[in-house]
PDB file of N, CA and C in Angstrom:
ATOM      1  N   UNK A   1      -2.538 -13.657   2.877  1.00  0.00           N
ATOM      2  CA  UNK A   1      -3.814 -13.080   3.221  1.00  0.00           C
ATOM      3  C   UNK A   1      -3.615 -11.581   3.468  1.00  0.00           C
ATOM      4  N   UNK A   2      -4.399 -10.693   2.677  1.00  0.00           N
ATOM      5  CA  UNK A   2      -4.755  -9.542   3.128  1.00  0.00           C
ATOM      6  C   UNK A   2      -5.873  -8.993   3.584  1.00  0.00           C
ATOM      7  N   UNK A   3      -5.359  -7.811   4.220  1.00  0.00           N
ATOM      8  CA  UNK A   3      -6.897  -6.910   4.737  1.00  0.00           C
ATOM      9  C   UNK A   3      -6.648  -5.646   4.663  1.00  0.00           C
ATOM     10  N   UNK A   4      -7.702  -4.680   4.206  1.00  0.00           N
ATOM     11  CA  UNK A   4      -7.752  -3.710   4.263  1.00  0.00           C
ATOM     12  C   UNK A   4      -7.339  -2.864   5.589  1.00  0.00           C
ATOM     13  N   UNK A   5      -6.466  -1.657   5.787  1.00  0.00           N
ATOM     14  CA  UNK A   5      -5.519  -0.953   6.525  1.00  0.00           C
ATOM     15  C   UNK A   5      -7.475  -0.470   6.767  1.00  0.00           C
ATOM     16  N   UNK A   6      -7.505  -0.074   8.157  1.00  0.00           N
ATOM     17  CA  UNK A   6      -8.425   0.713   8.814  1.00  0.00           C
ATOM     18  C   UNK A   6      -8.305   2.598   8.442  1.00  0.00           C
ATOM     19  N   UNK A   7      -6.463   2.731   8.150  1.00  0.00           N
ATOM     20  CA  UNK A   7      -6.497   4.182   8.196  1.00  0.00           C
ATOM     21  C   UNK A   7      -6.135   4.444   6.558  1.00  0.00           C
ATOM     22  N   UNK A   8      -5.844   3.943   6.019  1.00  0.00           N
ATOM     23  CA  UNK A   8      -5.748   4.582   4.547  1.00  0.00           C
ATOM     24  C   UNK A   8      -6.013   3.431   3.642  1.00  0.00           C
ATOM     25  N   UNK A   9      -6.761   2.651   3.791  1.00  0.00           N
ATOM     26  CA  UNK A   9      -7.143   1.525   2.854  1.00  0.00           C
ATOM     27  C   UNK A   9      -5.987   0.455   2.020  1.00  0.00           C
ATOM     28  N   UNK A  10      -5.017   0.653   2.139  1.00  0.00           N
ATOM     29  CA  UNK A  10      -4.040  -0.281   1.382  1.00  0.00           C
ATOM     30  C   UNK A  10      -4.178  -1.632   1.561  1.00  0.00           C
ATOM     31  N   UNK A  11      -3.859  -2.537   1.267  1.00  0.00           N
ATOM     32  CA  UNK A  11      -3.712  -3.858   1.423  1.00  0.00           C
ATOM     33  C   UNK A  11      -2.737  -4.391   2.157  1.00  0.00           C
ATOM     34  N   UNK A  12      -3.080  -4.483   3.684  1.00  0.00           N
ATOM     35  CA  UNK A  12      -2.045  -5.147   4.704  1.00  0.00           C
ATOM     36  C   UNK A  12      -1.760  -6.889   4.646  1.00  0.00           C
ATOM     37  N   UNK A  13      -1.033  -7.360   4.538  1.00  0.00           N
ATOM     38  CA  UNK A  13      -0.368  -8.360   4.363  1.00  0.00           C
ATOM     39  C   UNK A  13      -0.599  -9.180   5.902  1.00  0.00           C
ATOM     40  N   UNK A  14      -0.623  -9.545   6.381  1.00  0.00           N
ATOM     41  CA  UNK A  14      -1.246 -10.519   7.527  1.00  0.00           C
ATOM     42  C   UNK A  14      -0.531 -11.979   7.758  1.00  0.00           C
ATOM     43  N   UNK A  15      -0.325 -12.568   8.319  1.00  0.00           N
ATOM     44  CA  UNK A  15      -0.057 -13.982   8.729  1.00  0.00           C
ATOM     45  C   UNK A  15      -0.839 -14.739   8.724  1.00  0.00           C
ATOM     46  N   UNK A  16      -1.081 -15.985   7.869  1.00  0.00           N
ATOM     47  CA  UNK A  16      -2.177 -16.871   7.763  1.00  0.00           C
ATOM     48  C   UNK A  16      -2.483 -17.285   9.175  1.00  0.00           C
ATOM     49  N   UNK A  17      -1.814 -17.719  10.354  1.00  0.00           N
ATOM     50  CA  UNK A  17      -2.137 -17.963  11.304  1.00  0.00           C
ATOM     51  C   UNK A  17      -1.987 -16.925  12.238  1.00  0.00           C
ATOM     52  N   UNK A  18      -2.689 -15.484  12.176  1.00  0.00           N
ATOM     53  CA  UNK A  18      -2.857 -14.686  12.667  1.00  0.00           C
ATOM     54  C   UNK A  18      -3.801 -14.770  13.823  1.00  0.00           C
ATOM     55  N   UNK A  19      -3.402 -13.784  15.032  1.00  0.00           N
ATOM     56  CA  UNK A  19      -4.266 -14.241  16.427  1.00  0.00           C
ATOM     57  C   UNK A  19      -4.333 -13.052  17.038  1.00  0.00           C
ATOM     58  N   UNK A  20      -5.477 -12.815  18.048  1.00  0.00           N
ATOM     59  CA  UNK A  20      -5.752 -11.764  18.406  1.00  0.00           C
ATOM     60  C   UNK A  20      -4.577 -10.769  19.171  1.00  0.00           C
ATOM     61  N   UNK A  21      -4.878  -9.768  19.064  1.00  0.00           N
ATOM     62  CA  UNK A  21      -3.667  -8.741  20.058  1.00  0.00           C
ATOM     63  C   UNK A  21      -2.401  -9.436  18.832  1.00  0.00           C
ATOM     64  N   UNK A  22      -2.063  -9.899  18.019  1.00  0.00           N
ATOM     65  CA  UNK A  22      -0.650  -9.860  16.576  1.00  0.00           C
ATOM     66  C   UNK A  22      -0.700  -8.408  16.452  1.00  0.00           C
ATOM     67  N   UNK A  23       0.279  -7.813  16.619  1.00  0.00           N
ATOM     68  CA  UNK A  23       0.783  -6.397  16.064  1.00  0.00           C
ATOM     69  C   UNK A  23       1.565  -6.628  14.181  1.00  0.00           C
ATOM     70  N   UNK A  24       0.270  -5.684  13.749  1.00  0.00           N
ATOM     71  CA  UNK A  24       1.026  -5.697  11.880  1.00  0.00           C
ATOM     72  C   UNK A  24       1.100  -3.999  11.669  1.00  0.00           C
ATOM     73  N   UNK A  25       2.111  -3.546  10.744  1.00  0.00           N
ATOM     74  CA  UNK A  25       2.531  -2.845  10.446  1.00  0.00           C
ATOM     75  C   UNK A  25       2.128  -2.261   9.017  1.00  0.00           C
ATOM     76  N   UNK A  26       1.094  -1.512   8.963  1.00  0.00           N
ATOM     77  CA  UNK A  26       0.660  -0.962   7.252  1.00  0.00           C
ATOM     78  C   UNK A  26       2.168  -0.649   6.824  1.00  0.00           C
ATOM     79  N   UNK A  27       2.812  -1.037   5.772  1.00  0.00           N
ATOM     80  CA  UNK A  27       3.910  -0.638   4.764  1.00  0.00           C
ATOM     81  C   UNK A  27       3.473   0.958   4.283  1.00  0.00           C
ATOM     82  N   UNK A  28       2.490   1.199   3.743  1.00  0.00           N
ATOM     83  CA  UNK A  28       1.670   2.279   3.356  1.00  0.00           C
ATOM     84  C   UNK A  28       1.951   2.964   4.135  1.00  0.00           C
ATOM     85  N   UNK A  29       1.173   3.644   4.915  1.00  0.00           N
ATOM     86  CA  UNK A  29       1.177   4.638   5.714  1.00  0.00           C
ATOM     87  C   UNK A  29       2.023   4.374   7.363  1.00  0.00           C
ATOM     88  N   UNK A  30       2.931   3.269   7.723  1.00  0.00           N
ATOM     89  CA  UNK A  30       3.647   2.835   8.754  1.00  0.00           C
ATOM     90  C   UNK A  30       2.914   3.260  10.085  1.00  0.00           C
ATOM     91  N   UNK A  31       1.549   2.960   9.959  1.00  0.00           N
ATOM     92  CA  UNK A  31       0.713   2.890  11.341  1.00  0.00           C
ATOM     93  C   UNK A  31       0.354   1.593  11.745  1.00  0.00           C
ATOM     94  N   UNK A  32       0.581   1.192  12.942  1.00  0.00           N
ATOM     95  CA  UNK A  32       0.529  -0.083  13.864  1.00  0.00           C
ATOM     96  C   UNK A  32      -0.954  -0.395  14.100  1.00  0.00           C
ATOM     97  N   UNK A  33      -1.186  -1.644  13.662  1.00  0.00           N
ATOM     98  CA  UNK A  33      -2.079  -2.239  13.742  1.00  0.00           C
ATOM     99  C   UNK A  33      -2.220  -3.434  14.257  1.00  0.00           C
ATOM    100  N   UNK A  34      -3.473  -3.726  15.536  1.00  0.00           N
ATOM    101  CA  UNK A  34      -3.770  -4.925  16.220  1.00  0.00           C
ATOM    102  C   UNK A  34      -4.770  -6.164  15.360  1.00  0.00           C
ATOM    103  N   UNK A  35      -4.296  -6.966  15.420  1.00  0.00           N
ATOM    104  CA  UNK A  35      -5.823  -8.122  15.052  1.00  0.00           C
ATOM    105  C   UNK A  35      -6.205  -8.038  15.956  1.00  0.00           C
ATOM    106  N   UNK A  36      -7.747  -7.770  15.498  1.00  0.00           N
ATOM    107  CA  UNK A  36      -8.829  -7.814  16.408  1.00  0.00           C
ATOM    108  C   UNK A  36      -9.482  -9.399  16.395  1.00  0.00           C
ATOM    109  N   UNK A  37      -9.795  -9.858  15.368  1.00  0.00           N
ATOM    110  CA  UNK A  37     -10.751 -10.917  15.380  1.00  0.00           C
ATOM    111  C   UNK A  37      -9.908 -11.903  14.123  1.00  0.00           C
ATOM    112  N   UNK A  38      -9.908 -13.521  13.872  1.00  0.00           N
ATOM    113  CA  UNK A  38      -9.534 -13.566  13.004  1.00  0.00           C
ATOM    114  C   UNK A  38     -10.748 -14.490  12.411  1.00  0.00           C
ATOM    115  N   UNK A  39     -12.088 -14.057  12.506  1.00  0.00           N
ATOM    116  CA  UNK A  39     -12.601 -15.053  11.305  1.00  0.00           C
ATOM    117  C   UNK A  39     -14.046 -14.372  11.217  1.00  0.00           C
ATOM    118  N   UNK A  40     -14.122 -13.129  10.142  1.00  0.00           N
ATOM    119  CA  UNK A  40     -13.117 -13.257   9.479  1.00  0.00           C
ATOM    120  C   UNK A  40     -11.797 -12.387  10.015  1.00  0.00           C
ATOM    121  N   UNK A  41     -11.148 -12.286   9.567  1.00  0.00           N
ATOM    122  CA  UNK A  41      -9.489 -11.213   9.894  1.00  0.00           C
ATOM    123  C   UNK A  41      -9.960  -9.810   9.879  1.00  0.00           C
ATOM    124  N   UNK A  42     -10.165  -8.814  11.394  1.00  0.00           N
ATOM    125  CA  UNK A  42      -9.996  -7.872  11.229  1.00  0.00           C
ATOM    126  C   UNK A  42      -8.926  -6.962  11.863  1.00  0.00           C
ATOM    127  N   UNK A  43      -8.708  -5.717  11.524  1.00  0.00           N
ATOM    128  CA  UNK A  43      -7.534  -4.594  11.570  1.00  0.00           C
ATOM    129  C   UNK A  43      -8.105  -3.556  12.862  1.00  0.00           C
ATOM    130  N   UNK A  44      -7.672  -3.671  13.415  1.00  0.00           N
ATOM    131  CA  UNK A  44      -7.844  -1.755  13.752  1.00  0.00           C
ATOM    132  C   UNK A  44      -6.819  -1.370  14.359  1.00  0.00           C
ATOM    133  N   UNK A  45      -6.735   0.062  14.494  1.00  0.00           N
ATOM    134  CA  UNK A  45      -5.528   1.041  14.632  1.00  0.00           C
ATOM    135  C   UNK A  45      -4.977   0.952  16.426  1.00  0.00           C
ATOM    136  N   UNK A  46      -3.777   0.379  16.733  1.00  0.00           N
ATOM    137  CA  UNK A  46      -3.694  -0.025  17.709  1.00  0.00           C
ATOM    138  C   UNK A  46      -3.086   1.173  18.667  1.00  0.00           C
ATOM    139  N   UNK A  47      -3.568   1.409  20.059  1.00  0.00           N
ATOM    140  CA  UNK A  47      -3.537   2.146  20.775  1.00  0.00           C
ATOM    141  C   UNK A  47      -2.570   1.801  22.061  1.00  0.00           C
ATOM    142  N   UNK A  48      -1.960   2.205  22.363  1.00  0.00           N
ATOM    143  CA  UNK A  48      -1.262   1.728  23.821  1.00  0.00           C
ATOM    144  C   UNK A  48      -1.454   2.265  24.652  1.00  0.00           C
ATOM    145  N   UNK A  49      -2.223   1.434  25.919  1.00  0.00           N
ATOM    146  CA  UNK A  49      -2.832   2.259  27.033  1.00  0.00           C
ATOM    147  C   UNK A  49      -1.200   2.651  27.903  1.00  0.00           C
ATOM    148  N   UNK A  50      -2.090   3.708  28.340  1.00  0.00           N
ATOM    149  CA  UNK A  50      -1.467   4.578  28.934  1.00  0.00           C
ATOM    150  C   UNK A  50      -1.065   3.704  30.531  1.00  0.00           C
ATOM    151  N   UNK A  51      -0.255   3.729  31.439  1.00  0.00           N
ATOM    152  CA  UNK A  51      -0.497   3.138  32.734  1.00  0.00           C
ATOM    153  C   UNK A  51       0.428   4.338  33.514  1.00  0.00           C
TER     154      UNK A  51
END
């Protein structure tokens, strides 16, 4: 399963049994990405709070 990278569009590769907060890695552009939701499967650009 893929999904479109949030920051440069490539095709991120995903884990069929993907779950929220999974950290994936665009190959493309090597920016860290959280699952947000998985149904359907979305991407966004993951942030690490500050503490």
């Amino acid at each position: 399963m893929t999904v479109p990278c949030p920051e440069c569009g490539t095709a991120v590769p995903c884990p069929a049994d993907a779950t929220p907060g999974e950290l994936v890695i665009c190959d493309h552009c090597g920016v860290e990405l959280e699952v947000v939701a998985v149904a359907p499967l979305k991407l966004q650009v993951f942030e690490e709070e500050e503490k």
